[in-house]
Every structure is written in structure tokens, then in C-alpha cells.
N, C-alpha and C. Protein backbone atom coordinates (compact mmCIF):
# COMPACT_ATOMS: atom_id res chain seq x y z
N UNK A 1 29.59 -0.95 -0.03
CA UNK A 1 28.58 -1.58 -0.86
C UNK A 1 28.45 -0.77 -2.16
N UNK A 2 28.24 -1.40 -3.07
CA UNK A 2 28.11 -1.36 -4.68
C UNK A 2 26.76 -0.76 -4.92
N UNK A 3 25.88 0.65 -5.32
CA UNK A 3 24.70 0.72 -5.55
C UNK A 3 24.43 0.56 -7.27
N UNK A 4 25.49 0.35 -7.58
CA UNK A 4 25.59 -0.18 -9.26
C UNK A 4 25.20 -1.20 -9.32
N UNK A 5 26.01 -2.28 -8.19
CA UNK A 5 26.12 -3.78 -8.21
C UNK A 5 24.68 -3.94 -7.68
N UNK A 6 23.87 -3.26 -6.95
CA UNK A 6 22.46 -3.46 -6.43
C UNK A 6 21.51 -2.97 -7.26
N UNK A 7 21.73 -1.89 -7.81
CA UNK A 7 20.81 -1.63 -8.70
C UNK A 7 20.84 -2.93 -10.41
N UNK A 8 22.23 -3.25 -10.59
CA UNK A 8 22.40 -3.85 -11.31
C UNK A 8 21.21 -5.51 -10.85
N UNK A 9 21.52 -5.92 -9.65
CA UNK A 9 20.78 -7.32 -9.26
C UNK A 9 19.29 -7.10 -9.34
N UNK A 10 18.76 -5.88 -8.95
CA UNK A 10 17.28 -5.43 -8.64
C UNK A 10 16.86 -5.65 -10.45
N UNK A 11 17.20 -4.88 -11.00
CA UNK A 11 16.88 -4.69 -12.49
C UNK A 11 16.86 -6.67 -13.09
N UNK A 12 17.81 -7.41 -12.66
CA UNK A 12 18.11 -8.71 -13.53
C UNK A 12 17.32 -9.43 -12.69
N UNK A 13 16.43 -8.78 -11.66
CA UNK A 13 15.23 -9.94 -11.26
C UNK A 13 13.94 -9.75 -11.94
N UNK A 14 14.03 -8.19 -11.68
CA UNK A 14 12.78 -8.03 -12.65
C UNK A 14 12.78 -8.07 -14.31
N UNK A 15 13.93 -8.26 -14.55
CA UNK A 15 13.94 -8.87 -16.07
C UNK A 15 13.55 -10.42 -16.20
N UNK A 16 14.21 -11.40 -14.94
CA UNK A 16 14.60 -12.32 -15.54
C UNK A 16 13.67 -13.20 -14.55
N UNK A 17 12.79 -13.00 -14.05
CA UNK A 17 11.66 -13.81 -13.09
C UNK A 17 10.30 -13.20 -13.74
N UNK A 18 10.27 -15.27 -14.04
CA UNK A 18 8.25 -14.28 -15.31
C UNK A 18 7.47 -13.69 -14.03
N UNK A 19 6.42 -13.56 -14.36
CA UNK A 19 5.35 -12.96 -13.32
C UNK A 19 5.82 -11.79 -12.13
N UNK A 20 7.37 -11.09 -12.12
CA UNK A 20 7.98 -10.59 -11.40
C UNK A 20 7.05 -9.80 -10.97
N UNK A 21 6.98 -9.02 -9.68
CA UNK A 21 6.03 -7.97 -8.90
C UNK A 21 6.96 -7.40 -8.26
N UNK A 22 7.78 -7.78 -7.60
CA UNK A 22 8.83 -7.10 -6.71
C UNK A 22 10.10 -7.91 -5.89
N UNK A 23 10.93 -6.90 -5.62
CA UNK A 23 12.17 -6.95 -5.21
C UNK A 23 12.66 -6.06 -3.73
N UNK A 24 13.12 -6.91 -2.54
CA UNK A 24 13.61 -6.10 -1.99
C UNK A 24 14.99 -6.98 -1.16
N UNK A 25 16.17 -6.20 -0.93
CA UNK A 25 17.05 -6.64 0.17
C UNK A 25 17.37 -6.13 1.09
N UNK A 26 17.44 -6.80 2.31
CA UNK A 26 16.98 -6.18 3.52
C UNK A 26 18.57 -6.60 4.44
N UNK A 27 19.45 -5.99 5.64
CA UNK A 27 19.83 -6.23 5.80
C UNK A 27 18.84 -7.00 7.16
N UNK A 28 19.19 -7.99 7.75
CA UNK A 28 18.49 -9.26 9.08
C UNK A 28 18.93 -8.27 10.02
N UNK A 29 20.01 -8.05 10.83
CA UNK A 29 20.30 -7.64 11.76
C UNK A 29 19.76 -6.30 12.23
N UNK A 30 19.56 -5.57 11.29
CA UNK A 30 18.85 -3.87 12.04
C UNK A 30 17.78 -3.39 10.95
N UNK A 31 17.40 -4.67 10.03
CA UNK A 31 15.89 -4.08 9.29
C UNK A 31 16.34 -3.03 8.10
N UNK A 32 17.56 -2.78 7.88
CA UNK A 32 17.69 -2.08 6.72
C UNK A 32 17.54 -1.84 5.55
N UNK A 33 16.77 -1.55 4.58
CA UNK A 33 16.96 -1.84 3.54
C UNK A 33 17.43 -1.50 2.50
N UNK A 34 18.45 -1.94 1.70
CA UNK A 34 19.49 -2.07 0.51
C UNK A 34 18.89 -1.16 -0.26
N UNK A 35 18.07 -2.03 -1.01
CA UNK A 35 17.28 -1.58 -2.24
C UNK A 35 16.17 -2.68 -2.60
N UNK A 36 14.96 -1.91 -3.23
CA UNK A 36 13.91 -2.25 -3.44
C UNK A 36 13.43 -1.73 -5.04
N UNK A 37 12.77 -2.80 -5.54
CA UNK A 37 12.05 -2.25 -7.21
C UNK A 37 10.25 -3.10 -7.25
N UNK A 38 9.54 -2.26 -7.96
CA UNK A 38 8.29 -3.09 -8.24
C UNK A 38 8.07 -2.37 -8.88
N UNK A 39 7.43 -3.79 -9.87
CA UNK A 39 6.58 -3.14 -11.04
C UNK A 39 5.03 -2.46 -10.92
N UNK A 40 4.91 -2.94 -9.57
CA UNK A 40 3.15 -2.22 -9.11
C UNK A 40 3.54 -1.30 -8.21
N UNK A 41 2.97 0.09 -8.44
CA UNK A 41 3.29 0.88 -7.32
C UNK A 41 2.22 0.71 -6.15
N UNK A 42 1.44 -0.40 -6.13
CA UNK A 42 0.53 -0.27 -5.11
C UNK A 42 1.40 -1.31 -3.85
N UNK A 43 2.47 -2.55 -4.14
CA UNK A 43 3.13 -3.19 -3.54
C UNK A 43 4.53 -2.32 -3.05
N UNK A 44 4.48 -2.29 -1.94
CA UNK A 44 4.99 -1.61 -1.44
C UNK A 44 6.51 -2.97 -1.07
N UNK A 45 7.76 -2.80 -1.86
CA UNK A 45 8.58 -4.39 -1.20
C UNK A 45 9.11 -4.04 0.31
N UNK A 46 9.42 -2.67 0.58
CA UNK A 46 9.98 -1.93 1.63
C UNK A 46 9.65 -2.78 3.15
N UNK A 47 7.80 -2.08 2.47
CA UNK A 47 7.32 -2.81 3.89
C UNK A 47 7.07 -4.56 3.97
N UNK A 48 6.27 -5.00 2.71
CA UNK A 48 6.74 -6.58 2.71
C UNK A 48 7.73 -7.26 3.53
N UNK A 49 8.97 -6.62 2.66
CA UNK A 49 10.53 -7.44 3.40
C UNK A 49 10.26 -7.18 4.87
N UNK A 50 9.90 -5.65 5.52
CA UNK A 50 9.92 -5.68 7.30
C UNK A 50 9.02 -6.31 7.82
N UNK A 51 8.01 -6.48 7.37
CA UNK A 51 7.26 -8.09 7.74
C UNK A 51 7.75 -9.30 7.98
N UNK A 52 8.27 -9.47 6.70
CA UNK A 52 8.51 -10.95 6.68
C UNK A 52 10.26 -11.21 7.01
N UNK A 53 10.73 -9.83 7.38
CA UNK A 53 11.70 -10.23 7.89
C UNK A 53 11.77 -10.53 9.46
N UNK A 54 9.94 -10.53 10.33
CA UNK A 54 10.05 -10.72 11.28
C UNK A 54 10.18 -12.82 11.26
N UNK A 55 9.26 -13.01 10.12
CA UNK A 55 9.46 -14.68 10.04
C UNK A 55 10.86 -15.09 9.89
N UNK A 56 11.81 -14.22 9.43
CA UNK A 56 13.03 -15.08 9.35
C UNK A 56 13.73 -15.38 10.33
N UNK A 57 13.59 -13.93 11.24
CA UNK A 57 14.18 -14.00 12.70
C UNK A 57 13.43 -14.93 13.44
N UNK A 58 12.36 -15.11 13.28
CA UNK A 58 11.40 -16.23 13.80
C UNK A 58 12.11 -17.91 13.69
N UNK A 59 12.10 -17.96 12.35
CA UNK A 59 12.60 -18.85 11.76
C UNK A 59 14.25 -19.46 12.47
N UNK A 60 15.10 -18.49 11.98
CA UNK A 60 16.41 -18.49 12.75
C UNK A 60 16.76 -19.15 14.40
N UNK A 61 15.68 -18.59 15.31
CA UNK A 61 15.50 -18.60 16.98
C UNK A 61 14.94 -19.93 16.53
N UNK A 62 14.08 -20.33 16.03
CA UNK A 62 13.58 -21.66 15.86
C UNK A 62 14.56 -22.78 15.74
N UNK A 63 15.47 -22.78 14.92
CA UNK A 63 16.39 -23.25 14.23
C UNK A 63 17.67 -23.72 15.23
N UNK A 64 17.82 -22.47 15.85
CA UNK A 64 19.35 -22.13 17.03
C UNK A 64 18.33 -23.51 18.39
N UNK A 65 17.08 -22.87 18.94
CA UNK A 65 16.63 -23.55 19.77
C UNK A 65 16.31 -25.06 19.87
N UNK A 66 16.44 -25.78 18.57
CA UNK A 66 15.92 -26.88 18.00
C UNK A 66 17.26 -27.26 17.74
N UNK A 67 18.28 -26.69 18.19
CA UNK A 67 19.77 -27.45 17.86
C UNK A 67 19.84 -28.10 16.40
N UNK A 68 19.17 -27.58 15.99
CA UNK A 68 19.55 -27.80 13.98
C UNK A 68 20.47 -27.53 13.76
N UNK A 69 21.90 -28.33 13.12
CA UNK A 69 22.66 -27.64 12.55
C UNK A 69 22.22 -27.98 10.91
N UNK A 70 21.55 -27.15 10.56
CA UNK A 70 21.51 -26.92 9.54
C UNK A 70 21.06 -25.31 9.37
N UNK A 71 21.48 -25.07 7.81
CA UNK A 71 21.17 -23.46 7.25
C UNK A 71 19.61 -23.30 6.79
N UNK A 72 19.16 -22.32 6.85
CA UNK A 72 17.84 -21.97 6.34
C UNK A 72 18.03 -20.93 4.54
N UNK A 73 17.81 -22.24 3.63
CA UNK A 73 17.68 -21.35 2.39
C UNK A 73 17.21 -20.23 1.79
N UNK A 74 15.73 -20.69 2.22
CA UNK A 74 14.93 -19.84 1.38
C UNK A 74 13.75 -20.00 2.10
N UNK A 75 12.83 -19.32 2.34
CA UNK A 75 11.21 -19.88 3.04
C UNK A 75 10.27 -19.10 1.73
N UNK A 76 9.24 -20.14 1.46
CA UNK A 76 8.43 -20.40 0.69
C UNK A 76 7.10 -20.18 1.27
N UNK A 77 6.51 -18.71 0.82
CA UNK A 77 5.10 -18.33 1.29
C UNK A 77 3.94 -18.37 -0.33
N UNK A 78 3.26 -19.05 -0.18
CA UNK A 78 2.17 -19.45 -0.92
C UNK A 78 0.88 -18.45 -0.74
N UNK A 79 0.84 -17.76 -1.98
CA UNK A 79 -0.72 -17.21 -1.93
C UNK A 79 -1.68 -17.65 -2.77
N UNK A 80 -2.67 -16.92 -2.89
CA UNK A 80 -4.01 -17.96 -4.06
C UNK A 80 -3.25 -16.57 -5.36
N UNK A 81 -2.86 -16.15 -5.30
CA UNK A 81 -2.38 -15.75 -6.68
C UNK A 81 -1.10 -15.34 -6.96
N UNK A 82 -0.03 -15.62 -5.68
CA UNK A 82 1.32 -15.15 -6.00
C UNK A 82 2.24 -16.06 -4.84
N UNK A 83 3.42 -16.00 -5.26
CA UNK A 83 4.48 -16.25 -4.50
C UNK A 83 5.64 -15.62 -3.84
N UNK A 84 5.84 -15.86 -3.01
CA UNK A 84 6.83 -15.12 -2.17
C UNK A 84 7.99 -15.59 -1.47
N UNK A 85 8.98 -15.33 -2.31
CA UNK A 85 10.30 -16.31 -1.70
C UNK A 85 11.32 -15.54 -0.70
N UNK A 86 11.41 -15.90 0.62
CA UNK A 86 12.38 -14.90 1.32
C UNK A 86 13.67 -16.04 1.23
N UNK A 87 15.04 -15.55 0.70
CA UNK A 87 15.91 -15.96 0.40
C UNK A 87 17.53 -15.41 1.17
N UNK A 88 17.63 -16.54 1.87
CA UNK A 88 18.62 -15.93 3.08
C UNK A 88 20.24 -16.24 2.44
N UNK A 89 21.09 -14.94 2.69
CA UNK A 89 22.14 -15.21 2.17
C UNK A 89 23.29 -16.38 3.68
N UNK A 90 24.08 -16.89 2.23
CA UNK A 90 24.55 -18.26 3.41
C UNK A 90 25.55 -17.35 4.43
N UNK A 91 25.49 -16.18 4.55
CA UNK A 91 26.30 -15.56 5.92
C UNK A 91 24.70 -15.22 6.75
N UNK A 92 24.03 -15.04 6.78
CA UNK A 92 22.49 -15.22 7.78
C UNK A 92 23.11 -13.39 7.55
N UNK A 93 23.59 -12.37 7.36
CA UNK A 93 23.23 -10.70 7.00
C UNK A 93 22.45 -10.56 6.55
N UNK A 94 22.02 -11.02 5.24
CA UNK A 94 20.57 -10.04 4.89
C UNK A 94 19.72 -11.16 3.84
N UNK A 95 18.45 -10.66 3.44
CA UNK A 95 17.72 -11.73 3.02
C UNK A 95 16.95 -10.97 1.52
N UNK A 96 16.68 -11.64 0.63
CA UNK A 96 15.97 -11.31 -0.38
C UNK A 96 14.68 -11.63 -0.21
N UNK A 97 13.61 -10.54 -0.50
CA UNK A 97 12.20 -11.01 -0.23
C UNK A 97 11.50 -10.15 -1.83
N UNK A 98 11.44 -11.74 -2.92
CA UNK A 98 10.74 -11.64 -4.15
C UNK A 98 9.18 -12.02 -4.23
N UNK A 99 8.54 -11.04 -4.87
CA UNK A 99 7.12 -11.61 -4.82
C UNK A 99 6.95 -11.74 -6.57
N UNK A 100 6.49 -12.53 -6.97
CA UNK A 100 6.55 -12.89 -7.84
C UNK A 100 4.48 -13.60 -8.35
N UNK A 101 3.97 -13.14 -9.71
CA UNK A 101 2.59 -13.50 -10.00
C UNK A 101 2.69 -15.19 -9.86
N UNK A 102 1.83 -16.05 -9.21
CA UNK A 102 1.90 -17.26 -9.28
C UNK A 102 1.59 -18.82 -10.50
N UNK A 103 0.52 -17.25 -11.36
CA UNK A 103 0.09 -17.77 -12.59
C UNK A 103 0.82 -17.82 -13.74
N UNK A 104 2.24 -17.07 -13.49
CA UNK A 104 3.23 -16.73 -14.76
C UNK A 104 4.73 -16.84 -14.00
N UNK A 105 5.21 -16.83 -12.92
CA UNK A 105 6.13 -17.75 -12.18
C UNK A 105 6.39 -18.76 -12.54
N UNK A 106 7.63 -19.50 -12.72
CA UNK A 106 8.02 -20.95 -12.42
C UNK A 106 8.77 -21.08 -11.00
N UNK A 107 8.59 -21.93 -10.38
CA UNK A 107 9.18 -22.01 -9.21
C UNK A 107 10.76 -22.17 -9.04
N UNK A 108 10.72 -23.31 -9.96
CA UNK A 108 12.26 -23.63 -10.19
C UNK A 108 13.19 -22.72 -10.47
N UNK A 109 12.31 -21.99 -11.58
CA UNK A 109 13.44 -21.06 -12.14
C UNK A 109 13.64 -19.38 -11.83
N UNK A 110 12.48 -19.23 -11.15
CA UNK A 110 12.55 -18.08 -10.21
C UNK A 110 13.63 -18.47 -8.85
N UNK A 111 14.01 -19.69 -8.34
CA UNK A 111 14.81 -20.14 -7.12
C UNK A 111 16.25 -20.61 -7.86
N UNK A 112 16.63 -20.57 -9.43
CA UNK A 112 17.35 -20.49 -10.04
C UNK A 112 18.61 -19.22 -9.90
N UNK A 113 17.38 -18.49 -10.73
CA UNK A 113 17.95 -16.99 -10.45
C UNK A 113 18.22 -16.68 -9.59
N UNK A 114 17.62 -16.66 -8.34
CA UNK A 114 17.77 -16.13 -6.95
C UNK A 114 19.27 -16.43 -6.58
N UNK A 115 19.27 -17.61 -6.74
CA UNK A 115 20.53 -18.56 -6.78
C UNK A 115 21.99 -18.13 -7.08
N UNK A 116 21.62 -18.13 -8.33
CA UNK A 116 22.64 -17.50 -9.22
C UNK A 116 23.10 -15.78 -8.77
N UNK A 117 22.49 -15.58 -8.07
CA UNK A 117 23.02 -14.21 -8.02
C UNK A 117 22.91 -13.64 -6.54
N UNK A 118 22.66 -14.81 -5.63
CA UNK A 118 22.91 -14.17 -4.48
C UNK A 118 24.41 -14.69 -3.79
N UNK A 119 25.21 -15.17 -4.17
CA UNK A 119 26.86 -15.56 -4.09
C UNK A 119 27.04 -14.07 -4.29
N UNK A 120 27.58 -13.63 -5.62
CA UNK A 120 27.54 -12.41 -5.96
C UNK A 120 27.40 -11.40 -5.05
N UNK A 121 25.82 -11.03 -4.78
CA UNK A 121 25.04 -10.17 -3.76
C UNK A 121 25.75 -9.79 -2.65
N UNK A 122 26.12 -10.96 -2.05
CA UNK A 122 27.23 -11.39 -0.33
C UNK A 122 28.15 -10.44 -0.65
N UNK A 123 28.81 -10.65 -1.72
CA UNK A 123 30.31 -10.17 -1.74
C UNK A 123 30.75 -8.61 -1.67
N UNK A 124 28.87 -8.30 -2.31
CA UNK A 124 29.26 -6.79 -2.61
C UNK A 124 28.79 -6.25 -1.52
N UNK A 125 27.70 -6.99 -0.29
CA UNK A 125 27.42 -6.44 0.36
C UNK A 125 27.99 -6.11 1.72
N UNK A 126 29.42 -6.86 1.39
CA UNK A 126 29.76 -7.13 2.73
C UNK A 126 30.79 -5.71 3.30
């Protein structure tokens, strides 16, 4: 793994997502985490992502048990003042968990970016 290529992705979220607060990538399978950035030192993304990386595994067992064949993108957590996108790469290894201000966010284009650069992300992380 690339800590150029990670430090490079961490930096172009918090440039390029308005209302940005934080960044973290986590590997799914053993809770690891990549790398993490925030602009508030009181948000901690470290622990965020091990939270909410218990919903993805949640999510996942849900998914397998419910004979879905389908993939899980992204899960969409709503607060009264921010947003929080956990963003699963299409190999189910590791997940992006962005929190982002809700009043200076766009949705679209915060799930744009994400987009755009988690193909990328996979490749280096693998």
C-alpha cells in the first residue's frame, strides 16, 4: 500500500467536499485503519469509522441472509447538522467513513467525489 497514494486521497477530500469535517479508511475485515484526517480535532474519524464499521458488517450479514444479490454502495447516516457517508469499496475490504457539515455539503457531489476516487483507492490498497 501507497501512504503517498493515501495521504494523497485524504488531503483531495478535504479539499474537495464543502462542509468537509473528516476522513477515515478503514480496512472491514480486522478494523484497521489506513488513514484518517479532520479538520476538528475534537472529531475523532478513528473512532467514528470503528463504530460505524460495526453497521456495515451489520449491513453485509443482512444482505448475505436476505439472499440479495446485490452490492451495498454507500450507507447514508443523517444528522440535524451533518452527514455521514460510509462508502464501501466494490471488493467489500475496506470502507470510507466521511463526515461532512450538512449546511455546506452537497450530497451529490460529496458522493461524486467519493466516487471518483475510490476505483483508484482499491488498487492501491490491495
Amino acid at each position: 500500500m501507497s501512504n503517498d497514494f493515501l495521504n494523497v486521497f485524504l488531503n483531495e477530500m478535504k479539499t474537495n467536499v464543502n462542509g468537509f469535517i473528516a476522513v477515515a479508511v478503514t480496512e472491514i475485515e480486522s478494523g484497521l485503519s489506513f488513514g484518517n484526517i479532520t479538520v476538528d480535532p475534537a472529531f475523532d474519524p478513528e473512532l467514528a469509522a470503528a463504530y460505524n464499521l460495526e453497521v456495515v458488517k451489520a449491513k453485509l450479514n443482512a444482505v448475505k441472509a436476505l439472499g440479495l444479490n446485490q452490492d451495498i454502495e454507500d450507507i447514508l447516516i443523517t444528522l440535524s447538522n451533518q452527514i455521514h457517508i460510509i462508502d464501501i469499496s466494490p471488493n467489500k475490504k475496506f470502507m470510507i467513513y466521511l463526515a461532512a457539515d450538512a449546511n455546506k455539503a452537497n450530497l451529490g457531489m460529496t458522493r461524486a467525489v467519493l466516487r471518483k476516487h475510490k476505483a483508484d483507492l482499491e488498487k492501491n490498497l490491495a
